[in-house]
C-alpha atoms as a PDB file:
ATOM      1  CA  UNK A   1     -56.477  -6.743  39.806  1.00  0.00           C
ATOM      2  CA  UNK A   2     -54.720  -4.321  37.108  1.00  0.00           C
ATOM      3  CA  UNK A   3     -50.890  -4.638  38.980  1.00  0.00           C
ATOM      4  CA  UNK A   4     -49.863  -1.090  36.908  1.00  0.00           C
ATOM      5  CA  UNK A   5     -48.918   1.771  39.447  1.00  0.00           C
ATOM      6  CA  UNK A   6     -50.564   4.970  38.108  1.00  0.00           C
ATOM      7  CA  UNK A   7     -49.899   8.573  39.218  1.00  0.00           C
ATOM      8  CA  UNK A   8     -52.711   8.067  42.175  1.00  0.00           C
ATOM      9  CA  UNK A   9     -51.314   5.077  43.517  1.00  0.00           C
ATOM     10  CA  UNK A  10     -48.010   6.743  43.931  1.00  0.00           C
ATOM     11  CA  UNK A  11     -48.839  10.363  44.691  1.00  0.00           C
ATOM     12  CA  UNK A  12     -51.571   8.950  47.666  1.00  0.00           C
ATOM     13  CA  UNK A  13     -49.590   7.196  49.966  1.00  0.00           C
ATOM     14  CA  UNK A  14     -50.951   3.482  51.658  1.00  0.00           C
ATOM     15  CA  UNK A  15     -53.342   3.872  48.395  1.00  0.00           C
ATOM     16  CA  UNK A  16     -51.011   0.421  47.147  1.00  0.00           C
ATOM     17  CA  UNK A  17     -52.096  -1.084  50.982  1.00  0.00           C
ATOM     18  CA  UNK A  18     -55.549  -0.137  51.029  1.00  0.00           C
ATOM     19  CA  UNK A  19     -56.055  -1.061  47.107  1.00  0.00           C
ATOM     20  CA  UNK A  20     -54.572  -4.891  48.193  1.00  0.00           C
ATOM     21  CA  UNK A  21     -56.465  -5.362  51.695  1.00  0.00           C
ATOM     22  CA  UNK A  22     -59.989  -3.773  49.523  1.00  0.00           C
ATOM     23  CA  UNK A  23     -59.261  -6.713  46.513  1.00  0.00           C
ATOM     24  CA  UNK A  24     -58.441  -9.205  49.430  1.00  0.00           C
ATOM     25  CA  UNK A  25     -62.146  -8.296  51.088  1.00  0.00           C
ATOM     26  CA  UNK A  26     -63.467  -8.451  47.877  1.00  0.00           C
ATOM     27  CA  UNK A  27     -62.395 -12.272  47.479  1.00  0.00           C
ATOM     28  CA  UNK A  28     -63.779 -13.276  50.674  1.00  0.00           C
ATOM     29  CA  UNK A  29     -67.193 -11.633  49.841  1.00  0.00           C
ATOM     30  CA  UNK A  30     -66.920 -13.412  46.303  1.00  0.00           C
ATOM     31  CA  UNK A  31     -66.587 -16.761  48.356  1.00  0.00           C
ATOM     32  CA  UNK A  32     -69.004 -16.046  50.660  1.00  0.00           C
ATOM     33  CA  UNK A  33     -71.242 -15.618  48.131  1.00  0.00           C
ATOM     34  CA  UNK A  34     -70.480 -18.955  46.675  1.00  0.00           C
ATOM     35  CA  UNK A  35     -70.936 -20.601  49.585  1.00  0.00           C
ATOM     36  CA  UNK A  36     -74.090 -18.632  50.153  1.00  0.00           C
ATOM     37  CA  UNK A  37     -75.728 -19.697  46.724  1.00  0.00           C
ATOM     38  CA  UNK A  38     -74.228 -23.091  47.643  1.00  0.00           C
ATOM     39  CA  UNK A  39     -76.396 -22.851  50.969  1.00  0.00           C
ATOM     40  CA  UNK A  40     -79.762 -22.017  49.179  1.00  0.00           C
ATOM     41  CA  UNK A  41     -79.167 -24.760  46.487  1.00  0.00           C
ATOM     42  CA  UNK A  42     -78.782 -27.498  49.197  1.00  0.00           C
ATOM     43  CA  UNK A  43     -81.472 -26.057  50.996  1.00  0.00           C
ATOM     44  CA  UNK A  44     -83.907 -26.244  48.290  1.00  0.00           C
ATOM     45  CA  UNK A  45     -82.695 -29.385  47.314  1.00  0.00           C
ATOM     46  CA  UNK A  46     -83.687 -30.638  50.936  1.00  0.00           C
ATOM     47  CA  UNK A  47     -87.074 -29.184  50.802  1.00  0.00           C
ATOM     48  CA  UNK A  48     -87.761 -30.892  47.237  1.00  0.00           C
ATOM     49  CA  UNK A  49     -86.344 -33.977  47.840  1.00  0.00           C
ATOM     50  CA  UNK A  50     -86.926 -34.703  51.075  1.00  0.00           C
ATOM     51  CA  UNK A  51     -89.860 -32.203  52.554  1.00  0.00           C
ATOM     52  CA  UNK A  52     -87.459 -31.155  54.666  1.00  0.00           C
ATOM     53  CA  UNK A  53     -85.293 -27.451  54.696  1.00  0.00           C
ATOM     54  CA  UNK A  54     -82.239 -27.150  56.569  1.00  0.00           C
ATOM     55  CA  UNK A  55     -82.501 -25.615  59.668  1.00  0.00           C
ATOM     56  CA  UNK A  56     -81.422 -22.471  59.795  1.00  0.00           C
ATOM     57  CA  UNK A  57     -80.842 -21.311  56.789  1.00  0.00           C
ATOM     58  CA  UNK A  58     -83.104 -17.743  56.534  1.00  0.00           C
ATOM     59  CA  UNK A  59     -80.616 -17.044  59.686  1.00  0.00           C
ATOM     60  CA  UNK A  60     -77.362 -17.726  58.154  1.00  0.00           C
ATOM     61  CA  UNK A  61     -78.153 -16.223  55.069  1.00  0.00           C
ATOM     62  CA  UNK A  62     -79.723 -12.980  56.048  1.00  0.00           C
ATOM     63  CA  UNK A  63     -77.536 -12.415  59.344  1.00  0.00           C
ATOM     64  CA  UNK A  64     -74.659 -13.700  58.307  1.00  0.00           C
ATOM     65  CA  UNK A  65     -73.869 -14.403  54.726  1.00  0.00           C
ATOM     66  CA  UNK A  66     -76.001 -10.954  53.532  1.00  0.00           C
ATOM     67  CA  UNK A  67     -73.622  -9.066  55.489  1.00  0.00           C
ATOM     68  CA  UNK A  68     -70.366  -9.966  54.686  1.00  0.00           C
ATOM     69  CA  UNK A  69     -71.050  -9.839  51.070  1.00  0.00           C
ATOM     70  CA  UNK A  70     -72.101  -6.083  51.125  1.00  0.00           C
ATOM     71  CA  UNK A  71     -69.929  -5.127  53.733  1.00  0.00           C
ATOM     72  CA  UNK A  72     -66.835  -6.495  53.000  1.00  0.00           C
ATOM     73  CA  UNK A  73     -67.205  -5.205  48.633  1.00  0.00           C
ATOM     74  CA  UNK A  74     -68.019  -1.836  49.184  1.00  0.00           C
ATOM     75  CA  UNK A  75     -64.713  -0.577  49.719  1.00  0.00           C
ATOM     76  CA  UNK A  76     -63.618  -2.092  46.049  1.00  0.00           C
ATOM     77  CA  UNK A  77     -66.801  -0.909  44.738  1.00  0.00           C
ATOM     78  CA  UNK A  78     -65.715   2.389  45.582  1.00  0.00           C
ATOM     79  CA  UNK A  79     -61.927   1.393  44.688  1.00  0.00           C
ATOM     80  CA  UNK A  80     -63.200   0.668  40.768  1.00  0.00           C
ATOM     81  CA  UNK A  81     -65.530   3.176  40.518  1.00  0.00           C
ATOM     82  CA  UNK A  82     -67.875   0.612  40.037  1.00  0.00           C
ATOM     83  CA  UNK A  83     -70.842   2.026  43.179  1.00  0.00           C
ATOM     84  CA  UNK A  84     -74.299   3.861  41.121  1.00  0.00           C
ATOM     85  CA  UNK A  85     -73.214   7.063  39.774  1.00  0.00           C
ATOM     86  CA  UNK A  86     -76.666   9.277  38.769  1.00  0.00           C
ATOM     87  CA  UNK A  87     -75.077  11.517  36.052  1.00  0.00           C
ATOM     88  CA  UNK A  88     -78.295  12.729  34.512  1.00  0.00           C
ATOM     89  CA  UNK A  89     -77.140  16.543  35.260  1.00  0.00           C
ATOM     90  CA  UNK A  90     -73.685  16.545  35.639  1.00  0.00           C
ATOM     91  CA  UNK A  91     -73.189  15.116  32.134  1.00  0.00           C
ATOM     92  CA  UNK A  92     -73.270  18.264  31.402  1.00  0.00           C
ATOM     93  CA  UNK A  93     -71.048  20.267  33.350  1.00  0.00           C
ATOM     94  CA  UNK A  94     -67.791  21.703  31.874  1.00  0.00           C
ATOM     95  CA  UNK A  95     -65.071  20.170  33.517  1.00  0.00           C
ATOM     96  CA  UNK A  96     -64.368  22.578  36.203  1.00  0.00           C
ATOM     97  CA  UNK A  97     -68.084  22.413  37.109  1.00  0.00           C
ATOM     98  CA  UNK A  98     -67.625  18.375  37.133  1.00  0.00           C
ATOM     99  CA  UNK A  99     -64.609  18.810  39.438  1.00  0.00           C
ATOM    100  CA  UNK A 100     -66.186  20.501  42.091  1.00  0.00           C
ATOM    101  CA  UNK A 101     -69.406  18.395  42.048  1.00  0.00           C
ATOM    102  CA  UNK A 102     -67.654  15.188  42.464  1.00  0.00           C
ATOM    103  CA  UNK A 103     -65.519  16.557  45.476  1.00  0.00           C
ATOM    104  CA  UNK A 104     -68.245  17.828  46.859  1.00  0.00           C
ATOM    105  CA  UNK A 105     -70.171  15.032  46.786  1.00  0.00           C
ATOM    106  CA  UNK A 106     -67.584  12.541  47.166  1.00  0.00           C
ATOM    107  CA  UNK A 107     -67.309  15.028  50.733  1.00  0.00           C
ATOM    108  CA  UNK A 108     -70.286  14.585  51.715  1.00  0.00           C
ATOM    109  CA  UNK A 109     -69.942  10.994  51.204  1.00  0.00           C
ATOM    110  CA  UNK A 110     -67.251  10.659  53.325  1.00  0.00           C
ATOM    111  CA  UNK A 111     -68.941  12.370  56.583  1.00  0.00           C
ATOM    112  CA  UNK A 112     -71.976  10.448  56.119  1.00  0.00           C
ATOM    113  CA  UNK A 113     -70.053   6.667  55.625  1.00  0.00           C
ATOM    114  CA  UNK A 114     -67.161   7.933  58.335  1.00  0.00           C
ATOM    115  CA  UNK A 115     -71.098   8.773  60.833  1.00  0.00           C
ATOM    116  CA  UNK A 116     -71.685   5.211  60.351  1.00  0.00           C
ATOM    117  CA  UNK A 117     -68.422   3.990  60.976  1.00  0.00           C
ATOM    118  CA  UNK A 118     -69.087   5.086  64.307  1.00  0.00           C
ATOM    119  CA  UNK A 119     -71.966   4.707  64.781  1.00  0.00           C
ATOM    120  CA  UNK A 120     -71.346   1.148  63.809  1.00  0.00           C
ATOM    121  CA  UNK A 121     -67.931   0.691  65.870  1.00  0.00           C
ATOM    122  CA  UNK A 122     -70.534   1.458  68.606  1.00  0.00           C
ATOM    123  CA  UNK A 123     -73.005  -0.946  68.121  1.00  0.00           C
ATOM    124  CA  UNK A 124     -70.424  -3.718  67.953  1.00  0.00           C
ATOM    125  CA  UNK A 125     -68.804  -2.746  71.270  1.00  0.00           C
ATOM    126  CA  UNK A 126     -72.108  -3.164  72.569  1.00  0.00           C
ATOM    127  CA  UNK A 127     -72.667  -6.466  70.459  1.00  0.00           C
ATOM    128  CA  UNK A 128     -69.189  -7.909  71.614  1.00  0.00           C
ATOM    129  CA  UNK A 129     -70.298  -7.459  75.294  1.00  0.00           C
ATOM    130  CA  UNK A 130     -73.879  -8.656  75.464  1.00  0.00           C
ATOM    131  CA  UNK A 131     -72.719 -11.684  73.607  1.00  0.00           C
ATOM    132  CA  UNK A 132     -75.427 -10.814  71.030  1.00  0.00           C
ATOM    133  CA  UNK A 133     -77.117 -13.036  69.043  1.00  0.00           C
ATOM    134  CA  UNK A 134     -80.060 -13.798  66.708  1.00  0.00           C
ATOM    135  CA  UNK A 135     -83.202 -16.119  67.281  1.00  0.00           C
ATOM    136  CA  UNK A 136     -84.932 -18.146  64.875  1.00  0.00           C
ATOM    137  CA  UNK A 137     -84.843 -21.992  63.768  1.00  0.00           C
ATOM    138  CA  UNK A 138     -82.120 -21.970  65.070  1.00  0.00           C
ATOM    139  CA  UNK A 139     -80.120 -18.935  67.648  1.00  0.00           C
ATOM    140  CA  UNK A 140     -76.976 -17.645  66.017  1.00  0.00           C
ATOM    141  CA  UNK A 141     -74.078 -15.230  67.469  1.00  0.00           C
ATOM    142  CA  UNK A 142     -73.873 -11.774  65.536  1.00  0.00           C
ATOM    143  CA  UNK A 143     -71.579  -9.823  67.479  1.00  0.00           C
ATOM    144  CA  UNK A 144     -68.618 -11.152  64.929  1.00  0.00           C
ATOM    145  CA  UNK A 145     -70.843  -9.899  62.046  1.00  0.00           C
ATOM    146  CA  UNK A 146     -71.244  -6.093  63.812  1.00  0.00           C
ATOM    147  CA  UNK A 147     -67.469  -6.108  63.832  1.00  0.00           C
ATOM    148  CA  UNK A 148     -67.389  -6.944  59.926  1.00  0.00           C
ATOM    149  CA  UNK A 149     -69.971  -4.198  59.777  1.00  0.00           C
ATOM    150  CA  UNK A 150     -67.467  -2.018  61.440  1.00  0.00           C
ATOM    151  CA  UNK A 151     -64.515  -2.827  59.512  1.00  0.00           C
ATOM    152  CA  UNK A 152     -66.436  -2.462  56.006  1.00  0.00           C
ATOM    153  CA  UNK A 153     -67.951   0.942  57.134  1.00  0.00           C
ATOM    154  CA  UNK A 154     -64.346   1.927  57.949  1.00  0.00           C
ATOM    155  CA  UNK A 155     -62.540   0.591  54.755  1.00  0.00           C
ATOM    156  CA  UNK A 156     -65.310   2.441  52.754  1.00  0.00           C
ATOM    157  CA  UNK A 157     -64.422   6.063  54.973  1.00  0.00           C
ATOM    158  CA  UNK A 158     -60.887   4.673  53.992  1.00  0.00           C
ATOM    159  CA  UNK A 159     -61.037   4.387  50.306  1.00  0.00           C
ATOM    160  CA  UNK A 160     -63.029   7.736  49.881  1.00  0.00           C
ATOM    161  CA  UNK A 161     -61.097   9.298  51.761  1.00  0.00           C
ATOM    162  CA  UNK A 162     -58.490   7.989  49.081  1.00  0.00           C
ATOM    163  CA  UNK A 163     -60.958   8.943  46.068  1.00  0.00           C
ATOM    164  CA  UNK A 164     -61.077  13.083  47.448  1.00  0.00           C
ATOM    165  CA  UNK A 165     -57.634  12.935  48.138  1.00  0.00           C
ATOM    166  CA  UNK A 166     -57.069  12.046  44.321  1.00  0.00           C
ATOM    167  CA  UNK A 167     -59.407  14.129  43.171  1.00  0.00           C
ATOM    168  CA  UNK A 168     -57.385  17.246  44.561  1.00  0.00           C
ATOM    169  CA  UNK A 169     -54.043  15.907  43.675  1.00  0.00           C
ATOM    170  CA  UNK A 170     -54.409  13.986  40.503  1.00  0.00           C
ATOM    171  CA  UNK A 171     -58.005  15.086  38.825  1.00  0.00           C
ATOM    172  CA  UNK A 172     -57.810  18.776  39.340  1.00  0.00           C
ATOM    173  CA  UNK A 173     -58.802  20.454  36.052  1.00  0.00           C
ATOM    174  CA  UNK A 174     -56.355  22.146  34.221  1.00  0.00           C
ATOM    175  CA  UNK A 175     -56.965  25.650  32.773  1.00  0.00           C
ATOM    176  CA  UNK A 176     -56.775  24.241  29.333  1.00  0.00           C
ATOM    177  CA  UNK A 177     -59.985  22.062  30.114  1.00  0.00           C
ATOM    178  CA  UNK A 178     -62.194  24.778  30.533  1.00  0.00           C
END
């Protein structure tokens, strides 16, 4: 993580918070998917060696393991401007032009991801009280993996949130750009 303070970081304030609790989600979905690829290995090193998977493991991995992974890097994706970025017409735009396309855009972003924030705090209410879980080989709780689901849709709203206010702060054009 690149420890330098630039002008965003101290112009946007709990940027510096949000940037450390985004790298520290990142970690835990770079273990989890160690563990995960870990998890497959042994399992197909069951089934070869002995004829026999372990049980359970299509439930783990897609309920549980899946999940976190996504969930809990998006916000850093975001963060390192590291998420797909389709720049097969805005390549072209002058700077100004460039501007306002990312902020809107980045805008629209935000409503839709902030939607399924709460959509998604919803559904985990609802998970939290039924008790909910998933059936299979073998039957595994989800309701702690809607509230991960929650929290990454949040930190996401968070950190673009963060990205617009930057943009109108730090990456405004200047007159001499155009």
């Amino acid at each position: 993580m690149d420890t330098t303070t630039t002008d965003a970081e101290r112009r946007v304030p709990g940027q510096r918070a949000l940037a450390r609790v985004l790298y520290a989600c990142a970690v835990i979905a770079g273990i989890v998917t160690l563990v995960m690829a870990l998890h497959i290995a042994a399992d197909v090193s069951s089934r070869n060696l002995t004829g026999t998977p372990l049980s359970g493991t299509l439930e783990i991995t897609q309920n549980w393991s899946m999940v976190l992974i996504v969930m809990l890097a998006m916000g850093y994706a975001e963060q390192i401007g590291e998420h797909i970025n389709a720049t097969i017409l805005t390549q072209y735009l002058d700077p100004v032009s460039k501007w306002w396309s990312d902020l809107i855009v980045s805008g629209l972003m935000f409503l839709f991801v902030s939607a399924l924030t709460y959509y998604s705090i919803t559904a985990a209410v609802f998970a939290v009280e039924v008790q909910q879980v998933a059936l299979g080989a073998i039957t595994i709780p989800i309701w702690p993996v809607k509230i991960v689901l929650a929290i990454g849709f949040a930190l996401f709203a968070l950190q673009l949130l963060m990205s617009i206010i930057s943009l109108l702060i730090n990456d405004r054009p200047r007159k001499s750009d155009v």
